[in-house]
C-alpha atoms as a PDB file:
ATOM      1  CA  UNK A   1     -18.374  -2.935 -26.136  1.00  0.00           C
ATOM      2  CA  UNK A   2     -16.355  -0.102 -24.775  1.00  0.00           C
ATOM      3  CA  UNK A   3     -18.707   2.933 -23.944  1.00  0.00           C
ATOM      4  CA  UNK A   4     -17.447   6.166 -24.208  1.00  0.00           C
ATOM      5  CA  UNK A   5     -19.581   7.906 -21.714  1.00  0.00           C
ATOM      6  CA  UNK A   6     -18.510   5.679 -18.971  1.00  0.00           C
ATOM      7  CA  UNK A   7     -14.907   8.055 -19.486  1.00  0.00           C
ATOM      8  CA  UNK A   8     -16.562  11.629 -20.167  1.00  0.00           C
ATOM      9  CA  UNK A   9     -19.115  11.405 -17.740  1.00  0.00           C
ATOM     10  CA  UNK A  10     -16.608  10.873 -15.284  1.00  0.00           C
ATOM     11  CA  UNK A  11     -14.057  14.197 -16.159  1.00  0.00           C
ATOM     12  CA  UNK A  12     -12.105  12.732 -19.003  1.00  0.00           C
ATOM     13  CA  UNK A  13     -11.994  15.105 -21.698  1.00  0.00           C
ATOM     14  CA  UNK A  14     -12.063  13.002 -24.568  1.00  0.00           C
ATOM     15  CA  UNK A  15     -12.009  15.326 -27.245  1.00  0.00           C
ATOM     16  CA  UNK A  16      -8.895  16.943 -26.269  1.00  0.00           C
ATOM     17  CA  UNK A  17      -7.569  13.519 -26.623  1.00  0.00           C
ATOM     18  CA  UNK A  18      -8.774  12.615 -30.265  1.00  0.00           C
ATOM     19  CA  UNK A  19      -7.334  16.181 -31.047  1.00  0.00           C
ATOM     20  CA  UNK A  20      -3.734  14.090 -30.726  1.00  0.00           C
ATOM     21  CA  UNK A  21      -4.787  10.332 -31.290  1.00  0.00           C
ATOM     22  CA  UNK A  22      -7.519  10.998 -34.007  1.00  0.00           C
ATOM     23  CA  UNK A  23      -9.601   8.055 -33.425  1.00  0.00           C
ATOM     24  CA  UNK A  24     -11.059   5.640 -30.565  1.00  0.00           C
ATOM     25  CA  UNK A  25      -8.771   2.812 -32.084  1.00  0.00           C
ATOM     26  CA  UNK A  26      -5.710   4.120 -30.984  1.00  0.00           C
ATOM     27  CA  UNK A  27      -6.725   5.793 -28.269  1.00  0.00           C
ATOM     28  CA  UNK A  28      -7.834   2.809 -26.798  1.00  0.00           C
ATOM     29  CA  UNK A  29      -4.707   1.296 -27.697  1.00  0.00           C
ATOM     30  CA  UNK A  30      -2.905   3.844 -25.662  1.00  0.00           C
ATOM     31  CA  UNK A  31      -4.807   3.155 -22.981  1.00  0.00           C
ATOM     32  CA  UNK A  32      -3.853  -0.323 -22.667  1.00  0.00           C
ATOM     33  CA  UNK A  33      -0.256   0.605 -23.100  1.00  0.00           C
ATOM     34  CA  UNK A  34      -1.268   3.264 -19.630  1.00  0.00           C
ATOM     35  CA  UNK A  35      -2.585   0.224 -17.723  1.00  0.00           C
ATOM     36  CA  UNK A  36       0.613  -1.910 -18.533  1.00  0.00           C
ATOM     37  CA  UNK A  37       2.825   0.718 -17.223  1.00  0.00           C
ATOM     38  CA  UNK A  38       1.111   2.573 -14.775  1.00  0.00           C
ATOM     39  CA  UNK A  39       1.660   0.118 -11.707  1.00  0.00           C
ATOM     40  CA  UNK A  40       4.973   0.842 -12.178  1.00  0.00           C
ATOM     41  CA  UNK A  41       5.188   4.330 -12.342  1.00  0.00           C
ATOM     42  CA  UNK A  42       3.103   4.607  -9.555  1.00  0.00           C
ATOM     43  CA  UNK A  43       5.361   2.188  -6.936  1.00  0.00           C
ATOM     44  CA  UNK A  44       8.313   4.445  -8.240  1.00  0.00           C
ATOM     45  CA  UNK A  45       6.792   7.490  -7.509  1.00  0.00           C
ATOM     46  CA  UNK A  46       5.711   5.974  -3.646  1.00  0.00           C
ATOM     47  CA  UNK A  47       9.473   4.591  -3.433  1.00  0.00           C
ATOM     48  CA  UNK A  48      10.883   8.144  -4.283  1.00  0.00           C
ATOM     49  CA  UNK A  49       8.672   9.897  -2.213  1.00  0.00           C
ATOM     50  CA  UNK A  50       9.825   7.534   0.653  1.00  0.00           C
ATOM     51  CA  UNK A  51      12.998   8.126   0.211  1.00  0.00           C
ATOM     52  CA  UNK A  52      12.495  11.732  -0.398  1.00  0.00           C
ATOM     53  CA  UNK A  53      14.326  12.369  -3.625  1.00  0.00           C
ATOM     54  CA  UNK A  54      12.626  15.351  -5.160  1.00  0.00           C
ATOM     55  CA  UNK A  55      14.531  15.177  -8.430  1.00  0.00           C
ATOM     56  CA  UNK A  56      13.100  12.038  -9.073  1.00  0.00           C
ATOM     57  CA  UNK A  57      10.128  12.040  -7.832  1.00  0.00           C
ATOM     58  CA  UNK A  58       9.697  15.180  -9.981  1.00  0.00           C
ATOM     59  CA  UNK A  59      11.108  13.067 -13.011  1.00  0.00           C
ATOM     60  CA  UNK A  60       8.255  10.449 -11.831  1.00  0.00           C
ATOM     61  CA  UNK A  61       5.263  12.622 -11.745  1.00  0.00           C
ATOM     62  CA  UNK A  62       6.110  14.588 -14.978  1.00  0.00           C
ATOM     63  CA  UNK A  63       5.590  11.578 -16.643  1.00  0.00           C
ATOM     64  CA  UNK A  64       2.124  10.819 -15.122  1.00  0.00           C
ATOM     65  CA  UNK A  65       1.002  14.443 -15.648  1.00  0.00           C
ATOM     66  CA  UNK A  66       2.226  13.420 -19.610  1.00  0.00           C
ATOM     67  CA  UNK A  67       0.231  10.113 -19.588  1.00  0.00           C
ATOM     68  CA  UNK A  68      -2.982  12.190 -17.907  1.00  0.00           C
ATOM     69  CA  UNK A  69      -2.699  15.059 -20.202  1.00  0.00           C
ATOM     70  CA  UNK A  70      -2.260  12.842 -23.696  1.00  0.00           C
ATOM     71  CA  UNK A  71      -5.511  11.048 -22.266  1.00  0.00           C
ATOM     72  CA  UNK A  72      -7.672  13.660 -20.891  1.00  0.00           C
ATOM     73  CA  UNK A  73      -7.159  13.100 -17.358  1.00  0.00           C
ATOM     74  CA  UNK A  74      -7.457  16.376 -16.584  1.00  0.00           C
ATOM     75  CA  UNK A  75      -7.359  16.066 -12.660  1.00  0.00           C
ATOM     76  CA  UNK A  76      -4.553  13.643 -12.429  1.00  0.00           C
ATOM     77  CA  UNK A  77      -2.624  16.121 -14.792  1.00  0.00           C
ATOM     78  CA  UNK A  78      -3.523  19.262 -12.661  1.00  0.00           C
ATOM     79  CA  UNK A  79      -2.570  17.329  -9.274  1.00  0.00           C
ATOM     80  CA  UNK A  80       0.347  15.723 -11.282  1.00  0.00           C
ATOM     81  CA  UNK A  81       1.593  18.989 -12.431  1.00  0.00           C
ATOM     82  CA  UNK A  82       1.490  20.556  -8.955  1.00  0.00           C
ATOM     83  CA  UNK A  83       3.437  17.893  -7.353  1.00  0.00           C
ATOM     84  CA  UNK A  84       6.052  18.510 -10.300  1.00  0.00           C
ATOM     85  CA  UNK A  85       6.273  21.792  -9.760  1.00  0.00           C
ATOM     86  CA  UNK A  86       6.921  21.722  -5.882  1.00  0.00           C
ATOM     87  CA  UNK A  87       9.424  18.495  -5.967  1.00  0.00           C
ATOM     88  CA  UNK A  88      11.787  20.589  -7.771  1.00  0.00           C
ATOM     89  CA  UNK A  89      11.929  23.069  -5.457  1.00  0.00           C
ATOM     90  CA  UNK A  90      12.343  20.285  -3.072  1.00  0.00           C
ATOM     91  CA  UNK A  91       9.300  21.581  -0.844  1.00  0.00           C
ATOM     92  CA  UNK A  92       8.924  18.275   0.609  1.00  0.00           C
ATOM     93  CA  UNK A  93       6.165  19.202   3.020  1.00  0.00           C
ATOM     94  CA  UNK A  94       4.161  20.027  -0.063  1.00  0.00           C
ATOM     95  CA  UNK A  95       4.639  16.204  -1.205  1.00  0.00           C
ATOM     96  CA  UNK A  96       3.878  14.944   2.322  1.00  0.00           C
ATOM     97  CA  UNK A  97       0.660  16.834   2.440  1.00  0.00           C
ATOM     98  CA  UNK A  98      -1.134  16.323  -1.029  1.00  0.00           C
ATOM     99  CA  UNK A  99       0.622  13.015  -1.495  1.00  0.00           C
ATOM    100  CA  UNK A 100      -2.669  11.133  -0.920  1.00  0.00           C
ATOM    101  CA  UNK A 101      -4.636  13.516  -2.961  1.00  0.00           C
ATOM    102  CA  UNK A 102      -2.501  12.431  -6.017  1.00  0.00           C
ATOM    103  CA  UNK A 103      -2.725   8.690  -5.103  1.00  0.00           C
ATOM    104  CA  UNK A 104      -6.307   8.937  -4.913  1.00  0.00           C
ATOM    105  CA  UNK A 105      -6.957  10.285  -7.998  1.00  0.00           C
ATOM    106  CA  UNK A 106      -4.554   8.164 -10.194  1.00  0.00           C
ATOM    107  CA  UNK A 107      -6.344   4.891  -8.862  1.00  0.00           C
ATOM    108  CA  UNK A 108      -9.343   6.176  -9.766  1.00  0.00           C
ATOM    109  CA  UNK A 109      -8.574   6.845 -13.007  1.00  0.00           C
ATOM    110  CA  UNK A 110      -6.681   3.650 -13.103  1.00  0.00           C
ATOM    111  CA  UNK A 111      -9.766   1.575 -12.127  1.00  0.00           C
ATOM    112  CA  UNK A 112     -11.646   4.025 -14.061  1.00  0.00           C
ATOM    113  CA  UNK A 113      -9.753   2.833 -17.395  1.00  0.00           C
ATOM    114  CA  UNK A 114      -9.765  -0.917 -16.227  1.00  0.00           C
ATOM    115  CA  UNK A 115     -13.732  -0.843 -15.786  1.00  0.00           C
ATOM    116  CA  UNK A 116     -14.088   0.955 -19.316  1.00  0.00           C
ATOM    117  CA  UNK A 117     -11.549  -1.731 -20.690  1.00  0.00           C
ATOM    118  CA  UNK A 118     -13.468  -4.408 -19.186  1.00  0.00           C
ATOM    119  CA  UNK A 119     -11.257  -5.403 -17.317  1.00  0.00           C
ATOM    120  CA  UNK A 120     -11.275  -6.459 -13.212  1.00  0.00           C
ATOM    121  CA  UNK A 121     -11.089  -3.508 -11.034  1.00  0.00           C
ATOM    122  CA  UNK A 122      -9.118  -3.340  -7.857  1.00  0.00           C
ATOM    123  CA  UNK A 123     -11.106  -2.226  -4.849  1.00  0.00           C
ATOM    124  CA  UNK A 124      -8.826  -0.746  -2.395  1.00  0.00           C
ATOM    125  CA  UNK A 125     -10.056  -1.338   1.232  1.00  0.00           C
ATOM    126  CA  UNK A 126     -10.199   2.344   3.270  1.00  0.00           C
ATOM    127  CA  UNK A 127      -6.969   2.959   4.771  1.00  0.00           C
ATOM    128  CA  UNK A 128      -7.458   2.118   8.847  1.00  0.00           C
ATOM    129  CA  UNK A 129      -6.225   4.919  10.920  1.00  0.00           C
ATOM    130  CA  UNK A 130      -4.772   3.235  14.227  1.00  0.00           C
ATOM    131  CA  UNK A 131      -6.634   4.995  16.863  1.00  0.00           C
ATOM    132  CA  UNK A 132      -3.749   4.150  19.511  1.00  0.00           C
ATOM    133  CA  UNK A 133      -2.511   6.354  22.777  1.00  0.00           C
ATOM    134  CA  UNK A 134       0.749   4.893  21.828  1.00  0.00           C
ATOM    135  CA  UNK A 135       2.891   8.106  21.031  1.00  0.00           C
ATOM    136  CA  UNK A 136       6.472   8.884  19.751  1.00  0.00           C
ATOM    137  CA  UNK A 137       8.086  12.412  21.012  1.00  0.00           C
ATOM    138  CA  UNK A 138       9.988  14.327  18.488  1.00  0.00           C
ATOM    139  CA  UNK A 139      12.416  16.820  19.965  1.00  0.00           C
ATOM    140  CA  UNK A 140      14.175  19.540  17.305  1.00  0.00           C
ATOM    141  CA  UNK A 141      14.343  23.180  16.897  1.00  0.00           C
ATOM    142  CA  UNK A 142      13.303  22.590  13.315  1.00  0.00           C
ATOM    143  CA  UNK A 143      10.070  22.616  12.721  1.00  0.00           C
ATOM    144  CA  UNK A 144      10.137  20.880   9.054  1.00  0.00           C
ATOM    145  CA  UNK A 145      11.905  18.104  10.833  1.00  0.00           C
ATOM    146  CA  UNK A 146       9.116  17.807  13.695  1.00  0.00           C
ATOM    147  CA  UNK A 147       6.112  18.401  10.512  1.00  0.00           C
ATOM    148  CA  UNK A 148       7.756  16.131   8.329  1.00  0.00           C
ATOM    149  CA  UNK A 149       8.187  12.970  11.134  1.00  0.00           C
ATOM    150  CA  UNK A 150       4.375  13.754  12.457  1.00  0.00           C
ATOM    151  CA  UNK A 151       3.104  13.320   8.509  1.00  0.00           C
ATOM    152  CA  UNK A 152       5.139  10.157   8.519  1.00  0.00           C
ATOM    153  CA  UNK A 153       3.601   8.811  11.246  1.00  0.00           C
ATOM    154  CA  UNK A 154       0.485  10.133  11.362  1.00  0.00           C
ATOM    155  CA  UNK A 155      -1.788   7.152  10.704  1.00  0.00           C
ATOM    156  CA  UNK A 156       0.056   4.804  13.331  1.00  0.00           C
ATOM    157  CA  UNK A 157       0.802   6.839  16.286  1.00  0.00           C
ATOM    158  CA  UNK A 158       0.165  10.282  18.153  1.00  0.00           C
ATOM    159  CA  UNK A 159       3.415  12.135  17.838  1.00  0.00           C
ATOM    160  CA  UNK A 160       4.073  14.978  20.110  1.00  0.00           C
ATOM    161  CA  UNK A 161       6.602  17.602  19.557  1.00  0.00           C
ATOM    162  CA  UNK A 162       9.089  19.716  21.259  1.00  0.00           C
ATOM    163  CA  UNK A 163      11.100  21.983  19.613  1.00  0.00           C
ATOM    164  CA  UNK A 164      14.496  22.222  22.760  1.00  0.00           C
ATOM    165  CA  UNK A 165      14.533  19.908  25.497  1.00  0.00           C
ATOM    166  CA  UNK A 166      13.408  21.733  28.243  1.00  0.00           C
ATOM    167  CA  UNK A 167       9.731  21.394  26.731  1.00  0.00           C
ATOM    168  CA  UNK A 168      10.877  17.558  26.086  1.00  0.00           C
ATOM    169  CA  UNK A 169      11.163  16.909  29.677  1.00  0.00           C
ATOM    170  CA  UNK A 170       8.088  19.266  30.505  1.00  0.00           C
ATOM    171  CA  UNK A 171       6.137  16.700  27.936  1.00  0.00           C
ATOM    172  CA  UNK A 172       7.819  13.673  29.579  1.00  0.00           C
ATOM    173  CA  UNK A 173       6.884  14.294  33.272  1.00  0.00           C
ATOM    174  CA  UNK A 174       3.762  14.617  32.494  1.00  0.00           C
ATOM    175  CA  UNK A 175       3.075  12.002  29.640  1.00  0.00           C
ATOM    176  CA  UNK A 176       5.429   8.854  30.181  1.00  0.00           C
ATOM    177  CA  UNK A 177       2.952   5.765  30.367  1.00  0.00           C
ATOM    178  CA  UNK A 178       2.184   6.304  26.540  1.00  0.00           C
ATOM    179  CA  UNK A 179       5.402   7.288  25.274  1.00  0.00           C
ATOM    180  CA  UNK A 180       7.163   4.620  23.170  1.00  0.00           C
ATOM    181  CA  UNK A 181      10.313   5.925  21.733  1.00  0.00           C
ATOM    182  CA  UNK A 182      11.801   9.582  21.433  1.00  0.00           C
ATOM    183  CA  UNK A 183      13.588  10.824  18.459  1.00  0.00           C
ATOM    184  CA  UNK A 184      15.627  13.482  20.042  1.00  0.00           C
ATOM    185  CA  UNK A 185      18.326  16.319  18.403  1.00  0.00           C
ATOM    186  CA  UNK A 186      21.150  17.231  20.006  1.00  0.00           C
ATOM    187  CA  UNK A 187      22.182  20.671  19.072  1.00  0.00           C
ATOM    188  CA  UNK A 188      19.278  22.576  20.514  1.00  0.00           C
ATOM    189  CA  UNK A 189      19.062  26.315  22.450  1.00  0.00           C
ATOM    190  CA  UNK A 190      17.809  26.293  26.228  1.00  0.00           C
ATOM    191  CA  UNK A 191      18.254  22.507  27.441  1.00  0.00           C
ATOM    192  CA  UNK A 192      20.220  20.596  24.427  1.00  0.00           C
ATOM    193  CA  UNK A 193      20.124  16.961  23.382  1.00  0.00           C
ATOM    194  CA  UNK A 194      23.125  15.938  25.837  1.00  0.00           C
ATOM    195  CA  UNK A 195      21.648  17.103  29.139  1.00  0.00           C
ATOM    196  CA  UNK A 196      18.313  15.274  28.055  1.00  0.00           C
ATOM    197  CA  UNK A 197      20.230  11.889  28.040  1.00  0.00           C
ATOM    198  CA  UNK A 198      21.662  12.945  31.143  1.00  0.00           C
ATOM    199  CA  UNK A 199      18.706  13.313  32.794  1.00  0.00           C
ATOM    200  CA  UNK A 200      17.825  10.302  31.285  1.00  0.00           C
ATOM    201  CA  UNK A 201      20.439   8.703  32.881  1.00  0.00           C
ATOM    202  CA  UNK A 202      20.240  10.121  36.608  1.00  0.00           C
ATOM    203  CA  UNK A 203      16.541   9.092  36.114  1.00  0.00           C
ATOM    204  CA  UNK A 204      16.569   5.271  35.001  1.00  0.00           C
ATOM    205  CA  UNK A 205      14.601   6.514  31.892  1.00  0.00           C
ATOM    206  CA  UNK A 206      15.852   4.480  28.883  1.00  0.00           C
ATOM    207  CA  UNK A 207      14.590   1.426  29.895  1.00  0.00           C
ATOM    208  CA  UNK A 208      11.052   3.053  30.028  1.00  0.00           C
ATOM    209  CA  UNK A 209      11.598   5.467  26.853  1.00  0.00           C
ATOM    210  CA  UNK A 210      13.765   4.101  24.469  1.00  0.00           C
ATOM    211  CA  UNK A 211      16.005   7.006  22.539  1.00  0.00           C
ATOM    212  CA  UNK A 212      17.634   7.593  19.265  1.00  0.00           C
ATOM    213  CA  UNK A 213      19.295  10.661  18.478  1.00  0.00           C
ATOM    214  CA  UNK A 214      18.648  13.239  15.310  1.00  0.00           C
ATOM    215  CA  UNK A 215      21.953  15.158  14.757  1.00  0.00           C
ATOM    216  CA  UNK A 216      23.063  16.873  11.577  1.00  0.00           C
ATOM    217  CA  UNK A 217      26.959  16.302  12.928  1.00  0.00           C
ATOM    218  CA  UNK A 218      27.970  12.820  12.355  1.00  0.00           C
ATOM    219  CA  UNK A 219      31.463  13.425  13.482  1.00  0.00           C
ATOM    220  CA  UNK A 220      33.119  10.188  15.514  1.00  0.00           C
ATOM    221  CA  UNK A 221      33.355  12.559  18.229  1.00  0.00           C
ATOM    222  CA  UNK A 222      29.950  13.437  18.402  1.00  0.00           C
ATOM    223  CA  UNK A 223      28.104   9.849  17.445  1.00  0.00           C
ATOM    224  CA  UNK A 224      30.878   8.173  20.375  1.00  0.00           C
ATOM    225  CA  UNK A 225      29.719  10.718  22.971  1.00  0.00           C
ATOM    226  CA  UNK A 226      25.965   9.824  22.061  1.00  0.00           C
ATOM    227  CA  UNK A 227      26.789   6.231  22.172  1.00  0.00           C
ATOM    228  CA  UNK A 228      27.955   6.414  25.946  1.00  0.00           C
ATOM    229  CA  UNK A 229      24.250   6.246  26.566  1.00  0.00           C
ATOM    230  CA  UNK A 230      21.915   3.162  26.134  1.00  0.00           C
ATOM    231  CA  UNK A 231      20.628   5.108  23.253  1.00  0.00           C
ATOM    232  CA  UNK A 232      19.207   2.725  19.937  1.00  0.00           C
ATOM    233  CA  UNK A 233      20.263   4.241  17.064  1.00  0.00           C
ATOM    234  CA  UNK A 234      21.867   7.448  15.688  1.00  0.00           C
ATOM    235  CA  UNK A 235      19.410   8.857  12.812  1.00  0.00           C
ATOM    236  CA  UNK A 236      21.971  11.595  11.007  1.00  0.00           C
ATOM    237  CA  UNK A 237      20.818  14.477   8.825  1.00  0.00           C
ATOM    238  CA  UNK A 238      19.541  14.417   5.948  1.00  0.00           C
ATOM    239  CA  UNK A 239      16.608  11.244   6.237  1.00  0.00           C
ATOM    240  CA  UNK A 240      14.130  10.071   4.526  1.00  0.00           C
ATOM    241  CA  UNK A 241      10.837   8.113   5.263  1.00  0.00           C
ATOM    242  CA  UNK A 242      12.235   4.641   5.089  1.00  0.00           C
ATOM    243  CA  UNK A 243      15.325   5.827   7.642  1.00  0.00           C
ATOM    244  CA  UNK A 244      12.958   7.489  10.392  1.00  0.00           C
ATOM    245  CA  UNK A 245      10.979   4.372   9.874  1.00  0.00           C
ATOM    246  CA  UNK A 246      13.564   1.847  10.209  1.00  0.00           C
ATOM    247  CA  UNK A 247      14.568   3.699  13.451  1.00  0.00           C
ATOM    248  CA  UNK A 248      11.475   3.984  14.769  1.00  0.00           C
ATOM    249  CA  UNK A 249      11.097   0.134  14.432  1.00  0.00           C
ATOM    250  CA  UNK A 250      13.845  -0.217  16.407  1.00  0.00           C
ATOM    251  CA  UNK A 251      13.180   1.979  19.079  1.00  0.00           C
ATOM    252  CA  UNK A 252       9.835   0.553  19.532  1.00  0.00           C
ATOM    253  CA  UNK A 253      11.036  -3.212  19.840  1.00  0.00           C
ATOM    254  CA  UNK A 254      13.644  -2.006  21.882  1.00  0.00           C
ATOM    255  CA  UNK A 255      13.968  -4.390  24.934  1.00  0.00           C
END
């Protein structure tokens, strides 16, 4: 038999819930329709966020915040709501950093729901963080594109950052054993991305530190010019996750 107090001793506001449903019955029933769709929604919301398209995503987690409110889940409403709110201004580094947070709570409430429905709950092993000296440089005079690649990769290298290349090559000559790739802009004040791959060049660097260029101008001109070095790949403006990742792949199997 269901019991009740398993859900309101654990911050579901029940009565808020019968308010709209008016008895356990269908409430329960609604429930069961949440665990047959929630899987779903919630791989939608990871693939949106990976590909970072706010208006979706905010589409995505409007609908959660619905299912959470409807049920009592107050958190996962509050957290759902807040993610809403900030994808539609397209404040990215918002979603980035509370993205866990909202993952966290929805599969607890998930399992939550599953345990009360007697059903078999999922128990998610602790996410490993690779404790590595393996590191990826990330050269830009933007620093939402150097915040946004270090939450990326955050849990599976060390990422340093440089934000014109001057401070690249400073970071370079005195870091190079550890560095596996460099993600490097080209349109940068003091020492741009051009003269870095020339000094790349003069320096038999590549073949140590594997590069692939961030630029915002994908112009033949520009992307040919790049392409006269050994770089790996061109990675133009705007990216999302699964781009910088797919790069990043490369670069790092780069022989």
């Amino acid at each position: 038999m269901k019991d009740v107090n398993l859900l309101t001793s654990n911050g579901v506001d029940i009565n808020s819930s019968l308010e709209l449903f008016g008895d356990m019955e269908t409430y329960n029933e609604t429930l069961e329709d949440f665990l047959n769709s929630v899987d779903e929604k919630i791989n939608d919301i990871k693939k949106y966020k990976e590909l970072s398209d706010m208006p979706n995503y905010a589409i995505l987690v409007h609908s959660l915040k619905s299912d959470a409110r409807y049920l009592g889940f107050t958190k996962l409403a509050e957290l759902s709501y807040n993610h809403e709110m900030e994808s539609k201004k397209n404040n990215v580094n918002y979603v980035y950093d509370h993205y866990e947070e909202l993952m966290e709570e929805a599969n607890r409430i998930i399992n939550l729901v599953k345990s009360y429905m007697g059903q078999e709950v999922t128990i998610e092993q602790p996410k490993k963080v690779s404790i590595s000296d393996k590191a990826i440089l990330v050269v830009d005079d933007s620093n939402i594109i150097r915040n946004l690649i270090s939450k990326i990769f955050n849990d599976e290298y060390g990422v340093l950052t440089a934000d014109d290349g001057k401070q690249a090559l400073d970071i370079i000559a005195t870091s190079p054993d550890n560095l596996i790739g460099m993600l490097l802009d080209l349109n940068m004040p003091n020492v741009n991305g051009f003269e870095v791959l020339e000094y790349f060049k003069n320096n038999n660097l590549f073949n140590k530190i594997p590069v692939s260029i961030i630029t915002g101008d994908d112009s033949k001109d520009t992307v040919q010019k790049a392409f006269n070095y050994p770089i790996v790949d061109v990675l133009v403006k705007p990216f999302n996750e699964r781009d910088v990742k797919r790069v990043v792949s490369l670069m790092i199997n780069f022989k």
